[in-house]
Protein backbone atom coordinates (compact mmCIF):
# COMPACT_ATOMS: atom_id res chain seq x y z
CA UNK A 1 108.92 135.38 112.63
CA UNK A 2 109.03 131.59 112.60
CA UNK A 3 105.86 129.78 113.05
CA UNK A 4 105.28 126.12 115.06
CA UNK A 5 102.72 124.41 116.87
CA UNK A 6 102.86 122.94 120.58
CA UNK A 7 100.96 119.58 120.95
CA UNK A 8 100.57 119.06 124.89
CA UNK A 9 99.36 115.69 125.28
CA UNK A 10 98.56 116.26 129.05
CA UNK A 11 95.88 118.10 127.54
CA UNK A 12 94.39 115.88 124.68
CA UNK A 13 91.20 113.73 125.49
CA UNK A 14 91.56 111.89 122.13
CA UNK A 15 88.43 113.71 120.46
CA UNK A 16 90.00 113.96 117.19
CA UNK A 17 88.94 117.32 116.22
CA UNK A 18 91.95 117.83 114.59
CA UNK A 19 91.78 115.25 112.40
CA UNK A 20 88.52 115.75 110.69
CA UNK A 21 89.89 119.70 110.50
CA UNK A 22 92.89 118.34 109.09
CA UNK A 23 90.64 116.26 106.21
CA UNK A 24 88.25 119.26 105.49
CA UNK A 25 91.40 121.34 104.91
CA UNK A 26 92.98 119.60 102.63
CA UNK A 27 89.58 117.70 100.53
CA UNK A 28 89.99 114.46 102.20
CA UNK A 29 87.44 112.05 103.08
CA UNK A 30 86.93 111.27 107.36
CA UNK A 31 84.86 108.86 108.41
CA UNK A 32 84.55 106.79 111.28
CA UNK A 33 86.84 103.54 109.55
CA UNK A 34 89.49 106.61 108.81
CA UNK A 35 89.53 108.01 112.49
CA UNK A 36 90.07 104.60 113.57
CA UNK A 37 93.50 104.47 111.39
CA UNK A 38 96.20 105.45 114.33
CA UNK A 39 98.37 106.54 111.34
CA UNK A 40 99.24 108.90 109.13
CA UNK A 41 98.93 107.95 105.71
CA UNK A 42 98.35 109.56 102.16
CA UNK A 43 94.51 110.42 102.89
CA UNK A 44 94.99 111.07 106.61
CA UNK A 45 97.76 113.68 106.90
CA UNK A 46 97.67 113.74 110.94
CA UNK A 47 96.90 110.98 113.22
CA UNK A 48 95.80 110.69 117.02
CA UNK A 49 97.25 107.52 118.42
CA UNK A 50 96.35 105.96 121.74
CA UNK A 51 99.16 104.99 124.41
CA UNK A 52 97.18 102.64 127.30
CA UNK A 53 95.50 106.07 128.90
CA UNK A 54 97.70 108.96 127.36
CA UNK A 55 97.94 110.33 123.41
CA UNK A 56 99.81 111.12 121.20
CA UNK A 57 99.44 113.36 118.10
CA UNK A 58 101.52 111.95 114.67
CA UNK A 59 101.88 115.48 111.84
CA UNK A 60 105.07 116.76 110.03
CA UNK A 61 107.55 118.00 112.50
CA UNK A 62 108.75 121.09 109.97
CA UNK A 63 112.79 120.38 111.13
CA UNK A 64 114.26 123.84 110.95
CA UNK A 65 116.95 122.30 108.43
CA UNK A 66 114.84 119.30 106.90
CA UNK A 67 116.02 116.31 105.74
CA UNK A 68 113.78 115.75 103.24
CA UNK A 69 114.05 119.04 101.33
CA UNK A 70 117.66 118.30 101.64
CA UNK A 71 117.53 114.90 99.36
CA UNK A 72 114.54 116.22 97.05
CA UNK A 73 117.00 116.31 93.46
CA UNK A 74 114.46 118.36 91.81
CA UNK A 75 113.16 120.97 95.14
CA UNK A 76 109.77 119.95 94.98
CA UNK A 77 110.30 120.52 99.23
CA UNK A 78 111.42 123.81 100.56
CA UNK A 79 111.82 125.22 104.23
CA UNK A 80 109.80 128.88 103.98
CA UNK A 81 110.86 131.65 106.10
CA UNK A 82 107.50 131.14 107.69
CA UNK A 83 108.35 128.05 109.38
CA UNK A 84 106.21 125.21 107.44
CA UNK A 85 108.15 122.83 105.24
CA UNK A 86 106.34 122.73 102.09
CA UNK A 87 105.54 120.84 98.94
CA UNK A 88 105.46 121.33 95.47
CA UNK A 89 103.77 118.29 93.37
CA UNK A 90 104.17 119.95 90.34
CA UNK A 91 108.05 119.74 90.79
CA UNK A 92 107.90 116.01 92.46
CA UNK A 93 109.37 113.36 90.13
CA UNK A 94 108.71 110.46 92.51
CA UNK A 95 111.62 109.70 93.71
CA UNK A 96 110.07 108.89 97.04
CA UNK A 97 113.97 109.91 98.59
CA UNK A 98 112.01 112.35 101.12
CA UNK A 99 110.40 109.11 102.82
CA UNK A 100 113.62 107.54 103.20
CA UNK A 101 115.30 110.30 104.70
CA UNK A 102 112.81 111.45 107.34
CA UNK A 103 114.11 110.31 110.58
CA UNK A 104 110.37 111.05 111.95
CA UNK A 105 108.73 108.83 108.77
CA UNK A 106 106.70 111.56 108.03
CA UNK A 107 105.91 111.78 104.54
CA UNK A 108 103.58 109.09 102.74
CA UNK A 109 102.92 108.23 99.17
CA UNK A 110 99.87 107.69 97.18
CA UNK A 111 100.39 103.74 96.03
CA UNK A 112 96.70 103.70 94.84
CA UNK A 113 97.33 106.81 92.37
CA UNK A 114 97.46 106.58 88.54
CA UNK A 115 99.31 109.96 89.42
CA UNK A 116 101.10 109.35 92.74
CA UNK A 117 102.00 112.19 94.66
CA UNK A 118 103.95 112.59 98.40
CA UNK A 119 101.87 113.72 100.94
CA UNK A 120 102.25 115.62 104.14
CA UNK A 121 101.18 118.19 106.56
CA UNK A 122 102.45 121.52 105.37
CA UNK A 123 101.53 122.95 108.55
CA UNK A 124 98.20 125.62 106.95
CA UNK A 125 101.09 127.46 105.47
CA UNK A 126 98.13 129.48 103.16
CA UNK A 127 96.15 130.12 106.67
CA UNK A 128 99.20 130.79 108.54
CA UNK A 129 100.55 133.45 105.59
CA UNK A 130 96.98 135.15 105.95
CA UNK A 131 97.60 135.28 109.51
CA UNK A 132 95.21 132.50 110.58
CA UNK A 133 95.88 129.31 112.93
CA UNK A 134 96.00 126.14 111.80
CA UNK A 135 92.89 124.16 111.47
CA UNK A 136 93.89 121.81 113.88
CA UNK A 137 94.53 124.27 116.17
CA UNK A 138 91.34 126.18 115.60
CA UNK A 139 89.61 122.99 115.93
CA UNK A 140 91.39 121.97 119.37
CA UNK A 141 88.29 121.91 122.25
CA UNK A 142 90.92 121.59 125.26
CA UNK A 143 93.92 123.47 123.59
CA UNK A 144 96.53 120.76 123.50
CA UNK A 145 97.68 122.18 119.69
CA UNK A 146 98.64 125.23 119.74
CA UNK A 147 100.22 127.33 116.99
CA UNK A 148 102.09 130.83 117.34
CA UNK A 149 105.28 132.18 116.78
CA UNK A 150 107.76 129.15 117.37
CA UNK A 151 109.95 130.93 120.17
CA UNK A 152 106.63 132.18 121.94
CA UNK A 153 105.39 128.01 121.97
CA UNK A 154 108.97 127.50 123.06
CA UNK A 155 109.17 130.26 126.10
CA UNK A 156 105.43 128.40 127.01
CA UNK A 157 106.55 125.12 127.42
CA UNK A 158 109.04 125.56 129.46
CA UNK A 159 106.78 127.85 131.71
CA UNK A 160 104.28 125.16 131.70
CA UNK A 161 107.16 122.73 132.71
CA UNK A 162 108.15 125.24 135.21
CA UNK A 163 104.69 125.89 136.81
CA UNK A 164 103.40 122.42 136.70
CA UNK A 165 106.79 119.94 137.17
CA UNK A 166 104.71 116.73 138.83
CA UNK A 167 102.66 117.43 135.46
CA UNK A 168 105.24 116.88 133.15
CA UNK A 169 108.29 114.97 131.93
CA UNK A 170 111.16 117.79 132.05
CA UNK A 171 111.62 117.96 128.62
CA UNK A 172 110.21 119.12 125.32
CA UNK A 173 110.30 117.22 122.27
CA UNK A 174 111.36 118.49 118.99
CA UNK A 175 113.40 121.18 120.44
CA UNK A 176 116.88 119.51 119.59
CA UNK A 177 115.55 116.59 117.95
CA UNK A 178 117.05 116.46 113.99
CA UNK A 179 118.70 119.68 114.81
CA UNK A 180 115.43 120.99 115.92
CA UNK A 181 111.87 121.17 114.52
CA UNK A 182 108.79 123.67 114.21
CA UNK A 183 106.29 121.38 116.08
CA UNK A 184 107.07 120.97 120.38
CA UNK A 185 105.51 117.92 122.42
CA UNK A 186 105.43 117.63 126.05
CA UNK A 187 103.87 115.07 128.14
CA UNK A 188 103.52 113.46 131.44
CA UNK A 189 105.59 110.80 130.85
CA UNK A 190 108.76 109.86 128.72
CA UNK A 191 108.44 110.35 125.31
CA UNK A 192 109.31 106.82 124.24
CA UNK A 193 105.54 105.97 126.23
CA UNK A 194 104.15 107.93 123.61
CA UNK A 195 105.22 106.80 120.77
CA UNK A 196 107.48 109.40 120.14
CA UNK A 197 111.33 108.48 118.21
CA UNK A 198 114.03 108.62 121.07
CA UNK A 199 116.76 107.92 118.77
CA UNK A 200 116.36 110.78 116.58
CA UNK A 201 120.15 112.52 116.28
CA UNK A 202 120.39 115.80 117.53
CA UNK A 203 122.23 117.35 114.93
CA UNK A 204 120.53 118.59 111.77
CA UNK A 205 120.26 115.46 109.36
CA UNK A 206 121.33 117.26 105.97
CA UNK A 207 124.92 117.56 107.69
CA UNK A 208 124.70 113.77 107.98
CA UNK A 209 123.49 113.24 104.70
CA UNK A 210 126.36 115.17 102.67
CA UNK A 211 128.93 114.11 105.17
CA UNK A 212 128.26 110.48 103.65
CA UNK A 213 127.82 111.65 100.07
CA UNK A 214 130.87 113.90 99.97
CA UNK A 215 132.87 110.66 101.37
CA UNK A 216 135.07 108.52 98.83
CA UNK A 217 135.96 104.83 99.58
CA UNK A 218 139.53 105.72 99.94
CA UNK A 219 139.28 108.23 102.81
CA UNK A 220 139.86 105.45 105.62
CA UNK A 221 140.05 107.95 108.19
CA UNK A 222 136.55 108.30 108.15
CA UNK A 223 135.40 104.63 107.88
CA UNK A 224 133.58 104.97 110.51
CA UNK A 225 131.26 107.53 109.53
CA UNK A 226 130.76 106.23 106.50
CA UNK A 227 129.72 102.86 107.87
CA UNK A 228 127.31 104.78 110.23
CA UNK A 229 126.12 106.66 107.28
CA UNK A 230 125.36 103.55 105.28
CA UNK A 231 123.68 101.89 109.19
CA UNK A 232 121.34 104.65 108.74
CA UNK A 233 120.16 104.68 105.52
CA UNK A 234 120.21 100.43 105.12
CA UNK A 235 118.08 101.11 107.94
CA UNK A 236 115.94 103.45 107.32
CA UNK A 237 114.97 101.43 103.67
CA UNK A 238 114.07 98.94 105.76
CA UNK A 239 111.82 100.87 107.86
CA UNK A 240 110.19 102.99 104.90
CA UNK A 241 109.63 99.08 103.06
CA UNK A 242 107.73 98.02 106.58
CA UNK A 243 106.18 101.19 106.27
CA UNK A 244 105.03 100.57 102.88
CA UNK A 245 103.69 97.22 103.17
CA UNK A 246 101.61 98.14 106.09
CA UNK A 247 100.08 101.57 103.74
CA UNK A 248 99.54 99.38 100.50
């Protein structure tokens, strides 16, 4: 069975427990100056942010048909039957295409590196193949990150929706978002108050990609998609360059 995690921000008080699990797991150093980064970056692979009086949890959203194993020329990123998207920096080449393609700008890069590597959460996919929760989860005081079987967090939600509706915005997030993902949000308000990406397409984003790579310039017909293929990914550059600058 398929594994996820539910983040319910209704539920988060912003302690960061998570985050200093998250560091121990992986080797990384957490200190105070690091817990006061609201991003993810190469040494901080999940990131509380704060939204006026609500939160918001940043982490690899493990799409059920990801984008960025999709681009990866060399399959240094592969969905496992588990659930968890992983990564193989043996394989990497540095390409960085993964970081372009995320529509959730996910992955980071080590700039600072002699031997740069992409980094992201891979979701404990060592603890979760021994049968143990994620550290995050198993760090969680109040329960807002959850992890389980991904159609168990998914029949939750919606009961928590159900039983609490003046609690919660009637939606969850990542359940259609990119074709769907591994990791579920809900919250008390719109998702856009949160930080979260509204404009995420709801089909799976590899279709997108090779519908614009298996286009040639003389199929006019489909101009249009080919112009909306080449709006996403002039955009997206753009984004991962902002993105850059700020992580240098």
């Amino acid at each position: 069975m398929s594994k996820g995690i539910l983040y319910d921000s209704t539920l988060c008080v912003g302690c960061r427990a998570c985050e200093g699990a998250c560091a121990e797991r992986w080797g990384l150093p957490y200190n105070e100056k690091i817990a006061g980064e609201e991003t993810i970056s190469a040494h901080k692979l999940t990131a509380i942010e704060t939204h006026g009086d609500k939160y918001n949890r940043r982490l690899c959203m493990h799409c059920q048909e990801p984008a960025c194993a999709s681009v990866c020329p060399v399959g240094a990123i592969q969905k496992t039957a588990l659930g968890p998207v992983v990564y193989d920096p043996e394989k990497c080449m540095g390409c960085r295409y993964c970081l372009q393609a995320c529509a959730f700008q996910v992955p980071t890069y080590e700039w600072d590196s002699r031997l740069p590597r992409m980094r992201k959460c891979d979701q404990c996919f060592e603890r979760q193949s021994r049968g143990e929760p994620t550290a995050c989860a198993a760090a969680c005081p109040t329960g807002a990150t959850k992890c389980g079987e991904r159609d168990a967090l998914i029949a939750e939600a919606h009961e928590r929706i159900a039983g609490k509706p003046r609690d919660y915005y009637g939606a969850i997030y990542g359940l259609e978002e990119a074709g769907g993902t591994s990791v579920f949000y809900l919250s008390s308000v719109p998702f856009a108050q949160i930080g979260l990406r509204t404009n995420v397409p709801h089909e799976p984003l590899p279709d997108l990609t090779w519908r614009v790579l298996e286009l040639t310039p003389d199929v006019v017909s489909t101009g249009s998609i080919l112009l909306g293929g080449i709006w996403w990914i002039t955009n997206r550059r753009a984004e991962v360059a902002k993105a850059e600058g700020k992580r240098k």
